[in-house]
C-alpha atoms as a PDB file:
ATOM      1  CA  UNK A   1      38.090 348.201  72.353  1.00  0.00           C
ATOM      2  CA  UNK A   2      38.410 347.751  76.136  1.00  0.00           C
ATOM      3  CA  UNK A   3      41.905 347.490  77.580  1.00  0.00           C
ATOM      4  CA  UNK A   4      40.943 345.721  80.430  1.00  0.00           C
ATOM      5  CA  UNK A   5      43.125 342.594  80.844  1.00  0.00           C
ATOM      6  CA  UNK A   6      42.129 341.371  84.514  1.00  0.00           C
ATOM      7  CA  UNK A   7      38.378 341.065  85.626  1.00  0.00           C
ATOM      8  CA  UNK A   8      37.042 339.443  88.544  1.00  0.00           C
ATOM      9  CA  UNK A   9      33.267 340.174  88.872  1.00  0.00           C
ATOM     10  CA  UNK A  10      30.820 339.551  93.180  1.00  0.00           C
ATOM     11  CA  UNK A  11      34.179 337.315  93.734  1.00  0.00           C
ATOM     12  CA  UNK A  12      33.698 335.219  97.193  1.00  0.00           C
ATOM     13  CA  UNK A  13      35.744 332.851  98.922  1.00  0.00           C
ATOM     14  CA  UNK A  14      34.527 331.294 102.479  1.00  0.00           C
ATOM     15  CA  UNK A  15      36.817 328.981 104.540  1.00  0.00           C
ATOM     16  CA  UNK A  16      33.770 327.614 106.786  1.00  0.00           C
ATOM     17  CA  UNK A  17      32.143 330.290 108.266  1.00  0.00           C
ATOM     18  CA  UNK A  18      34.485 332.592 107.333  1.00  0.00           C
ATOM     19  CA  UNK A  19      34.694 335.011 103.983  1.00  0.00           C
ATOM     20  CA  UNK A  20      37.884 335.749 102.979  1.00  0.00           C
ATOM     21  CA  UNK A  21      36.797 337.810 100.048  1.00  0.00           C
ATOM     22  CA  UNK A  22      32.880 339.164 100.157  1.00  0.00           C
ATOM     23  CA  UNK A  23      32.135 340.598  96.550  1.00  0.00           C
ATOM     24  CA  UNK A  24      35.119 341.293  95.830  1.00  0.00           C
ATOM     25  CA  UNK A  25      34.858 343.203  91.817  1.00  0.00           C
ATOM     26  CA  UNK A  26      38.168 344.724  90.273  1.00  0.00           C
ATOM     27  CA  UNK A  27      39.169 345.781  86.760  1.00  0.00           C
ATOM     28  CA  UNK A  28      42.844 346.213  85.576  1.00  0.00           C
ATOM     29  CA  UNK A  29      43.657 347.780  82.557  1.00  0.00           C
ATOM     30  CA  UNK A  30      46.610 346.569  80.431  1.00  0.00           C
ATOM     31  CA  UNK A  31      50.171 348.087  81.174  1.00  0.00           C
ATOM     32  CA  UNK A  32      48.884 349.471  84.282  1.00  0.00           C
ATOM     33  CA  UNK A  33      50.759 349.398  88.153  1.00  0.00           C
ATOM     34  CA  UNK A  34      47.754 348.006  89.819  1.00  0.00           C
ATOM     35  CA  UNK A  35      47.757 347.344  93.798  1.00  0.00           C
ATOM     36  CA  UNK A  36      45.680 345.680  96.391  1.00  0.00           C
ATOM     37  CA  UNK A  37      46.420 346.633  99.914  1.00  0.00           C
ATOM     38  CA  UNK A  38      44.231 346.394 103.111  1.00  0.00           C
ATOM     39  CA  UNK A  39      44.974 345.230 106.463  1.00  0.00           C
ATOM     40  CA  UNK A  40      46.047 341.865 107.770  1.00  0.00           C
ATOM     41  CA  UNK A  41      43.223 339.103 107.012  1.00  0.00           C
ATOM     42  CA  UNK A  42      41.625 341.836 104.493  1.00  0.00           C
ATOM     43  CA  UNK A  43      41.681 339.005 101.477  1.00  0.00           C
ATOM     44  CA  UNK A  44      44.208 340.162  99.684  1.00  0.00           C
ATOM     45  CA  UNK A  45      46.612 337.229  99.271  1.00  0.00           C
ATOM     46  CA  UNK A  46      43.202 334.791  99.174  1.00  0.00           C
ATOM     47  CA  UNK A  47      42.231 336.877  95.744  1.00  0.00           C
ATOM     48  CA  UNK A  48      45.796 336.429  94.877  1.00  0.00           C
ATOM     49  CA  UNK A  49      45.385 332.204  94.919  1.00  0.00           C
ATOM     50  CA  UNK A  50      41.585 332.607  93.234  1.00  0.00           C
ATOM     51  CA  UNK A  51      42.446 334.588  90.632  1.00  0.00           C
ATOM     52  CA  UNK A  52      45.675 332.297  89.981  1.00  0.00           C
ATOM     53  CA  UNK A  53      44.377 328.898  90.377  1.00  0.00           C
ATOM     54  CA  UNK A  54      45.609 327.646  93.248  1.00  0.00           C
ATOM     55  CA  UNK A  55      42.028 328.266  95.042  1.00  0.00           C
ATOM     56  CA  UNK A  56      38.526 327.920  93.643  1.00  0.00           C
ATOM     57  CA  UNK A  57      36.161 330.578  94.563  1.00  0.00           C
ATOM     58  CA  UNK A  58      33.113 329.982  96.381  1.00  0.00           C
ATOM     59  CA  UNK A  59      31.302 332.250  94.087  1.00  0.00           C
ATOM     60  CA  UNK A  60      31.882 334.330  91.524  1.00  0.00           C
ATOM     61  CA  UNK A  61      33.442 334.729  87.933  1.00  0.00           C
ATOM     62  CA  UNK A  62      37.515 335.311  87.283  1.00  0.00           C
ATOM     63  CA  UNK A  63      38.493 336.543  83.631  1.00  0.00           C
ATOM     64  CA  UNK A  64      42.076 337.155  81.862  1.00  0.00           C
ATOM     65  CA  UNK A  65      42.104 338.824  78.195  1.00  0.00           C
ATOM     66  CA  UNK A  66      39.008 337.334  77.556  1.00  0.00           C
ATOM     67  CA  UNK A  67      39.328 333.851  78.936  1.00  0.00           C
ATOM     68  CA  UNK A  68      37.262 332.288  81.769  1.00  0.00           C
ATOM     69  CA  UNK A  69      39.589 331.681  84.730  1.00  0.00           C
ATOM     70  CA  UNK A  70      37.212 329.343  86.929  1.00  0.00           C
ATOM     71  CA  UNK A  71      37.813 325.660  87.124  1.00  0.00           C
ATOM     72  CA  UNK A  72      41.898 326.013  85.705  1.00  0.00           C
ATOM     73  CA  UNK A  73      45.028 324.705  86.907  1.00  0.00           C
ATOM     74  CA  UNK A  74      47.216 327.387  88.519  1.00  0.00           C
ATOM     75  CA  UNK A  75      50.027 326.005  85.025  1.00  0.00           C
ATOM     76  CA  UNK A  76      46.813 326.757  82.830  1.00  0.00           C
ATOM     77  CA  UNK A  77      46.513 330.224  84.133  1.00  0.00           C
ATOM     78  CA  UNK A  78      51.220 330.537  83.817  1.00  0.00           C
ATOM     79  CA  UNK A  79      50.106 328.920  80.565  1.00  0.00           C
ATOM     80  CA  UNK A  80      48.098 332.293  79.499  1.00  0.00           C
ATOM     81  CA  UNK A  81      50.649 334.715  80.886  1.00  0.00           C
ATOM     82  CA  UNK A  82      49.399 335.808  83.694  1.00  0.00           C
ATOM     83  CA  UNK A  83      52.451 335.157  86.593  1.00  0.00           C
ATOM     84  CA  UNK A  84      52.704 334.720  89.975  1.00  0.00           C
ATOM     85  CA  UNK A  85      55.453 335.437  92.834  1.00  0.00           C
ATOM     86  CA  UNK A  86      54.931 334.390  96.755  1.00  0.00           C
ATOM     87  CA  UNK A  87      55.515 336.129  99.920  1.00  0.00           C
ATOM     88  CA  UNK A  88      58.418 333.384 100.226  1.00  0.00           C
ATOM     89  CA  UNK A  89      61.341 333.236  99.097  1.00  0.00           C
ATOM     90  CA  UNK A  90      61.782 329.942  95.982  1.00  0.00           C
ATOM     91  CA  UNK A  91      65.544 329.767  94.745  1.00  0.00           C
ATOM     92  CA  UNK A  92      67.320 327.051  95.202  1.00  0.00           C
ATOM     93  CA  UNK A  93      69.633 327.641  97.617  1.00  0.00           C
ATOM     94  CA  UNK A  94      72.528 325.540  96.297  1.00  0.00           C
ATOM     95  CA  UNK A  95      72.440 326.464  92.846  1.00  0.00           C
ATOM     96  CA  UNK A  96      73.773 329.560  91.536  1.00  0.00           C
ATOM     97  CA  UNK A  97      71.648 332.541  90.421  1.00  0.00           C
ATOM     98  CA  UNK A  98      72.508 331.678  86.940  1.00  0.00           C
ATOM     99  CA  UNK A  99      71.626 327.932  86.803  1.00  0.00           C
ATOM    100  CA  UNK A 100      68.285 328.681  89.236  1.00  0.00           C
ATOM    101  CA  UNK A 101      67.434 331.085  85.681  1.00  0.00           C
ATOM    102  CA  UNK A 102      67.768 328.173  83.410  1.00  0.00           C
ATOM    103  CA  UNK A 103      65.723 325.985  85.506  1.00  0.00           C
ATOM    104  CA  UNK A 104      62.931 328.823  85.211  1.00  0.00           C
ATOM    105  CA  UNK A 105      63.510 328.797  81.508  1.00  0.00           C
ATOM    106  CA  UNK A 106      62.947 325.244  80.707  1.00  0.00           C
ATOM    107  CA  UNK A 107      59.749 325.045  79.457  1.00  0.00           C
ATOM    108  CA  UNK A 108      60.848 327.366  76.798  1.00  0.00           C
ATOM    109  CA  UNK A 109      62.878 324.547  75.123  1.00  0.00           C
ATOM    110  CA  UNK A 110      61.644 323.510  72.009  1.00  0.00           C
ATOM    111  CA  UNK A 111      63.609 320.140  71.575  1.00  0.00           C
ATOM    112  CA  UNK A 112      62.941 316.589  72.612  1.00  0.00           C
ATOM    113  CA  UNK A 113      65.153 314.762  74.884  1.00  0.00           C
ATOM    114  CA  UNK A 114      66.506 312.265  71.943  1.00  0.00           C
ATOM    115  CA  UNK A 115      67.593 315.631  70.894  1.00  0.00           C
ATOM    116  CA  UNK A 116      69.043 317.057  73.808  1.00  0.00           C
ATOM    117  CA  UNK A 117      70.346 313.521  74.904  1.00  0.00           C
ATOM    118  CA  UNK A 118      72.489 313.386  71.869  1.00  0.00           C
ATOM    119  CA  UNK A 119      73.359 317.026  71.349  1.00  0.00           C
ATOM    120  CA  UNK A 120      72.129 317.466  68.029  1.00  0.00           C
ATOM    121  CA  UNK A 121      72.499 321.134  66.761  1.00  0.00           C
ATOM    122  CA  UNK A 122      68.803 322.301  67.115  1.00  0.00           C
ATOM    123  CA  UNK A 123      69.185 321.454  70.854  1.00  0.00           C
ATOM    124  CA  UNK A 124      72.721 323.426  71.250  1.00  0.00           C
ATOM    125  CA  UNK A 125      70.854 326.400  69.124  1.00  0.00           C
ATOM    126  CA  UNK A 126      68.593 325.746  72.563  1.00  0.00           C
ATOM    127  CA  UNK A 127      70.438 325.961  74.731  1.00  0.00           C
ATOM    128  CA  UNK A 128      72.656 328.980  74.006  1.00  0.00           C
ATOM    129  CA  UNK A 129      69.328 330.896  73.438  1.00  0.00           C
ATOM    130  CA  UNK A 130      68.553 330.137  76.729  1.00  0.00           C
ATOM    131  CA  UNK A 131      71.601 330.713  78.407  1.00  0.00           C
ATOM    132  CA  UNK A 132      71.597 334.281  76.373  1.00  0.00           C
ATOM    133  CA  UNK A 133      68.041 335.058  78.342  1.00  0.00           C
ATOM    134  CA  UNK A 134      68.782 333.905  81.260  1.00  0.00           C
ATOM    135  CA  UNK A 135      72.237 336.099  81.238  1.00  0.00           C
ATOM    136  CA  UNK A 136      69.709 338.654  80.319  1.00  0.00           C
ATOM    137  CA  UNK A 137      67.295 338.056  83.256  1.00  0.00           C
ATOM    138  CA  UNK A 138      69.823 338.249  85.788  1.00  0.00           C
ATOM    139  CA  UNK A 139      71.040 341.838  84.101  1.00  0.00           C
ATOM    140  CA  UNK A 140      67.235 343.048  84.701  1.00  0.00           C
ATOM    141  CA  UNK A 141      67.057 342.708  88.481  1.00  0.00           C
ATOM    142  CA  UNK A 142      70.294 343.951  89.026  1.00  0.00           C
ATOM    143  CA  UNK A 143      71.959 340.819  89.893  1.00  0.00           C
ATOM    144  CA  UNK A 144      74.916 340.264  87.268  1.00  0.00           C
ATOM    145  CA  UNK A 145      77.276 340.591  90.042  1.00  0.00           C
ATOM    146  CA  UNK A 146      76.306 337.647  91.728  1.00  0.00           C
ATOM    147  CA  UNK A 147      75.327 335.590  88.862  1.00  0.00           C
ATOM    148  CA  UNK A 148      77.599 333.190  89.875  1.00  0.00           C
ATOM    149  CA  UNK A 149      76.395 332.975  93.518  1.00  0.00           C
ATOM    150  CA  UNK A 150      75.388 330.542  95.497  1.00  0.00           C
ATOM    151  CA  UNK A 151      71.380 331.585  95.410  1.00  0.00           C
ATOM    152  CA  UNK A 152      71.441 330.550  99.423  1.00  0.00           C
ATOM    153  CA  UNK A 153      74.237 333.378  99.774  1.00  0.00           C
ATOM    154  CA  UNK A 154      72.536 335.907  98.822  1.00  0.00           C
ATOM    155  CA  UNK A 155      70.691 338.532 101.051  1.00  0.00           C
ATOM    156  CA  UNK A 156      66.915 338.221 101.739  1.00  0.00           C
ATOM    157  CA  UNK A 157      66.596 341.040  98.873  1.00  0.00           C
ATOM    158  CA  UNK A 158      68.572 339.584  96.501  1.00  0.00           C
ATOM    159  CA  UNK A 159      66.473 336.339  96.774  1.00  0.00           C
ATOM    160  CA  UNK A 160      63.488 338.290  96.125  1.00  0.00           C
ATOM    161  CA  UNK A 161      65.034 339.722  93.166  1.00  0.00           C
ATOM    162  CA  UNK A 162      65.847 336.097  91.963  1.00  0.00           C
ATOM    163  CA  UNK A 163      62.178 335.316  92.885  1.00  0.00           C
ATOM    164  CA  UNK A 164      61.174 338.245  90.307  1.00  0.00           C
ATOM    165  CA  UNK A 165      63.622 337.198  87.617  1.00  0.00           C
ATOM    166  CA  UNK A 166      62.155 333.482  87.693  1.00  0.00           C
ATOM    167  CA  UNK A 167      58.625 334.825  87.162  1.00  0.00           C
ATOM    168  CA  UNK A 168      60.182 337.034  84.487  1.00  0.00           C
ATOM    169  CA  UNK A 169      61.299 333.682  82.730  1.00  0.00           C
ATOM    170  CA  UNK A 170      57.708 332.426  81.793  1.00  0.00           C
ATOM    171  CA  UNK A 171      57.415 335.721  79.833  1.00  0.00           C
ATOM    172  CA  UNK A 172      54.127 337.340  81.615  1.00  0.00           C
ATOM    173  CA  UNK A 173      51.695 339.510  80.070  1.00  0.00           C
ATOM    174  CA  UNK A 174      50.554 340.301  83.969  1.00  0.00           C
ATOM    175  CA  UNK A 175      52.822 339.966  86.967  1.00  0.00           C
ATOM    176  CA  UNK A 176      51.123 339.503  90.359  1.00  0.00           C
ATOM    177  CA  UNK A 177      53.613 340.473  92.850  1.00  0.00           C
ATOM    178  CA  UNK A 178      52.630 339.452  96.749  1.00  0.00           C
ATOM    179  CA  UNK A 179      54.279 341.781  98.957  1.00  0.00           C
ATOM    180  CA  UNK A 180      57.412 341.981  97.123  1.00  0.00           C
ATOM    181  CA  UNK A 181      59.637 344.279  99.653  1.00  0.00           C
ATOM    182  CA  UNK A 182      58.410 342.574 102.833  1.00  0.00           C
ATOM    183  CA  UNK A 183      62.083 342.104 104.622  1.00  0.00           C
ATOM    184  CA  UNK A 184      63.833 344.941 102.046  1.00  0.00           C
ATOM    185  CA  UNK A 185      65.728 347.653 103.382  1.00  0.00           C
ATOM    186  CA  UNK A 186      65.652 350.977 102.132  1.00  0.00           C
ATOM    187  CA  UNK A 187      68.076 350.667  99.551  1.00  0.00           C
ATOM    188  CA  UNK A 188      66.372 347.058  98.458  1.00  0.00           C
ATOM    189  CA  UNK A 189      62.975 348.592  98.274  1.00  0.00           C
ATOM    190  CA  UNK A 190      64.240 351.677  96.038  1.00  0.00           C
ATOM    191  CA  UNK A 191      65.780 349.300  93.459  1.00  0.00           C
ATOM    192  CA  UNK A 192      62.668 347.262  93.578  1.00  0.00           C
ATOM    193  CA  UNK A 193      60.315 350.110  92.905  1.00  0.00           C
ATOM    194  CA  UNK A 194      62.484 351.212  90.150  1.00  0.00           C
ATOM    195  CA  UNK A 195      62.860 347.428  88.703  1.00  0.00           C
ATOM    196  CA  UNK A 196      58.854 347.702  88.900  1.00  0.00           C
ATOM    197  CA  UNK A 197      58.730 350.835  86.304  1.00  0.00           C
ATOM    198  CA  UNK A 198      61.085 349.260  84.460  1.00  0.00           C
ATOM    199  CA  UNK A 199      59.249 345.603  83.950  1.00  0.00           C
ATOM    200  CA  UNK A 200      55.808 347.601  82.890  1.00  0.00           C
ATOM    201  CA  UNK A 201      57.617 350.354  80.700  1.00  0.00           C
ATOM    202  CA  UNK A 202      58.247 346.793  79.004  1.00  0.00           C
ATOM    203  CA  UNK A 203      54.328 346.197  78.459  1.00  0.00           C
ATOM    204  CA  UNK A 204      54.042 343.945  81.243  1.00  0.00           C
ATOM    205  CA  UNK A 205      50.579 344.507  83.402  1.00  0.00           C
ATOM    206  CA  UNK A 206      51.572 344.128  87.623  1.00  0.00           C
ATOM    207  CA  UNK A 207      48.738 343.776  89.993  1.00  0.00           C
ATOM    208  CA  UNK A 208      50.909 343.895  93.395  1.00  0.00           C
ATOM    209  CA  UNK A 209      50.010 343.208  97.273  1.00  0.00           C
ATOM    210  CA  UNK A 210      51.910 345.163  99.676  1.00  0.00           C
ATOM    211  CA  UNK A 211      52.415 346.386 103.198  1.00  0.00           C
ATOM    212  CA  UNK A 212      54.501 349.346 102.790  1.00  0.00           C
ATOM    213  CA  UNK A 213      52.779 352.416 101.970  1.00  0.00           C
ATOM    214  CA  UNK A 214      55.434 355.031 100.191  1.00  0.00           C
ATOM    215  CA  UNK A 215      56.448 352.187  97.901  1.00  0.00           C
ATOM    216  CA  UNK A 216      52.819 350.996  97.046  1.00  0.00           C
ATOM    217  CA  UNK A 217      52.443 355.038  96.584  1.00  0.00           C
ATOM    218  CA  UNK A 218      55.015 355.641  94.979  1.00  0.00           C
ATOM    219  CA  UNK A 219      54.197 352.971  92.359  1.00  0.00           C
ATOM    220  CA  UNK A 220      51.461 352.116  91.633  1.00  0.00           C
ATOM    221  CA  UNK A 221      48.623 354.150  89.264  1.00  0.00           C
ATOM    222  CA  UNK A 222      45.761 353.182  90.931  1.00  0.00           C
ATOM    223  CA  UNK A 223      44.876 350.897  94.282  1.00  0.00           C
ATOM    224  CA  UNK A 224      42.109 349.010  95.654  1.00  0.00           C
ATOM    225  CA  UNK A 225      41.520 348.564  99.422  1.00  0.00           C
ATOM    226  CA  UNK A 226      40.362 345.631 101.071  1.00  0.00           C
ATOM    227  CA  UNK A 227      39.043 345.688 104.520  1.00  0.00           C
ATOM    228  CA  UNK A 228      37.339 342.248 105.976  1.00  0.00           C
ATOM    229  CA  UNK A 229      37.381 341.121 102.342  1.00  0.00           C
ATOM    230  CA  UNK A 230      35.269 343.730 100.907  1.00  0.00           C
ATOM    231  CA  UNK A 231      36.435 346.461  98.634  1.00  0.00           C
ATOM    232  CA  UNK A 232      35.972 350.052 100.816  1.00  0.00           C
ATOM    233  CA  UNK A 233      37.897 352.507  98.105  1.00  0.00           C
ATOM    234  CA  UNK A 234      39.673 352.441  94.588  1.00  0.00           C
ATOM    235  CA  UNK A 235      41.566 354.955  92.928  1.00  0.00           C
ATOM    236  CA  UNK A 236      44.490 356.839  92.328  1.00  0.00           C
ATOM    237  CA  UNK A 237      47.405 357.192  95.657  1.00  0.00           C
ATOM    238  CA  UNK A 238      46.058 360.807  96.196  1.00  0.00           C
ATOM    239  CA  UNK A 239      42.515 359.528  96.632  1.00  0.00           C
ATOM    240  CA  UNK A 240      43.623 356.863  98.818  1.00  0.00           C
ATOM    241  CA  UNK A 241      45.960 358.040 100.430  1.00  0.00           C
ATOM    242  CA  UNK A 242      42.887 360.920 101.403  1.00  0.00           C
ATOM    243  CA  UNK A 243      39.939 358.849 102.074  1.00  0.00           C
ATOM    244  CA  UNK A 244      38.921 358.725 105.274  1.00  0.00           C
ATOM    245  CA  UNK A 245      37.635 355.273 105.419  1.00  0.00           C
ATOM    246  CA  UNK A 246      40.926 353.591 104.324  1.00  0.00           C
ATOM    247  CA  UNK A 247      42.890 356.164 106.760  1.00  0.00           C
ATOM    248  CA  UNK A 248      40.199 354.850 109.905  1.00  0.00           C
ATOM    249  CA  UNK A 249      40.578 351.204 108.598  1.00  0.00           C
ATOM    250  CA  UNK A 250      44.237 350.672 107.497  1.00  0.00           C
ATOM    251  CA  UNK A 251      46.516 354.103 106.873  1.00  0.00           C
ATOM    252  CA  UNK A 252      46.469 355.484 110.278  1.00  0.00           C
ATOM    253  CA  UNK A 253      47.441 359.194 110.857  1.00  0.00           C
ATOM    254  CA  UNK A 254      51.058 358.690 110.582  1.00  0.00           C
ATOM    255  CA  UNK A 255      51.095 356.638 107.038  1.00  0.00           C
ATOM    256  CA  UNK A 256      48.537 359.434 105.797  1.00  0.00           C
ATOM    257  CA  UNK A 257      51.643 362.103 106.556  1.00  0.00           C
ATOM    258  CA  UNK A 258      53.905 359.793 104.717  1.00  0.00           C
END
């Protein structure tokens, strides 16, 4: 039985005259650290928004767990499991980490609003459930501490972390993760990577795009390259990080030595 989860098979997406994405074919295997790097304009955030919905390819075929991708709703796609973050920032600023959580978690309410208008014990049973996960959530990502926040207080980290909890909250099967660490520190980027091993020793599949090179190395089982939207080399960081078409077209000398 294969345990390939993600399949996108000669995908192409043209803006005009120009191809983001030129036959672009990639497998990912279930509970795998999966990432997509390349330089900037390689394609790599355009396959993010085919394979998620929120752009229709020009040609070619998307696939999750056996369901044809082309033609949904980016909420279609959530609705399957397969989860999205953005190279933004989305809290809401003047809510607190906690209460931004239980917005996330509202479409795992299973009451109607009669219910929940009039506070009838299946909707209380609801609602302490979900206050429970989202207490939960917050513990994952490190943020108990500020739970109670202000989400617009927080450092551009910690929003990122928020950003990661609130995909968390739709319950993924595959977490796509677009350049999670851009604006970390040091110390941000090491708790990331480690909140990353933690999410897939949890049998969640990630598929990440990412600029920095000793995180996407340090995490990731096995990478694809993009370079002008075409797929140059796949495989594990040691073959990457060797190859000396991705060092000419992206690594450079100096991120080979790191």
């Amino acid at each position: 039985m294969s345990t390939v989860v993600l399949q996108t098979h000669a995908l192409v997406k043209r803006f005009g005259g120009i191809t983001a994405t030129d036959n672009v074919t990639l497998s990912v295997e279930r509970g795998a650290r999966h990432a997509l790097i390349g330089p900037n304009g390689a394609g790599k955030t355009t396959a993010f928004n085919v394979v998620t919905g929120f752009l229709d390819p020009t040609h070619g075929a998307v696939n999750y767990r056996g369901t044809a991708l082309n033609g949904l709703k980016p909420h279609q796609i959530a609705d399957l499991g397969l989860i999205r973050t953005f190279q933004r920032t989305s809290v809401f600023p003047n809510d607190t980490v906690y209460d931004n959580l239980l917005v996330g978690l509202h479409r795992q309410g299973r009451v109607s609003l009669l219910e929940a208008i009039l506070g009838l014990p299946r909707a209380r049973s609801s609602q302490r459930r979900l206050r429970e996960r989202a207490s939960e959530l917050v513990e994952w990502v490190g943020l108990e501490r500020r739970a109670h926040d202000l989400a617009g207080s927080l450092s551009y980290g910690e929003q990122r972390l928020v950003g990661v909890a609130l995909a968390l909250a739709a319950e993924p099967s595959m977490l796509l993760l677009d350049e999670p660490v851009s604006g970390m520190n040091a110390s941000e980027t090491h708790t990331f990577v480690q909140l990353v091993r933690n999410i897939r020793d949890r049998g969640v599949t990630i598929l990440l795009v990412e600029h920095d090179m000793p995180m996407v190395m340090s995490v990731s089982d096995r990478i694809v390259v993009l370079n002008y939207g075409r797929i140059i080399a796949e495989g594990s960081p040691d073959v990457i990080r060797n190859d000396p078409a991705v060092i000419e077209a992206y690594l450079g000398q100096g991120a080979k030595r790191a």
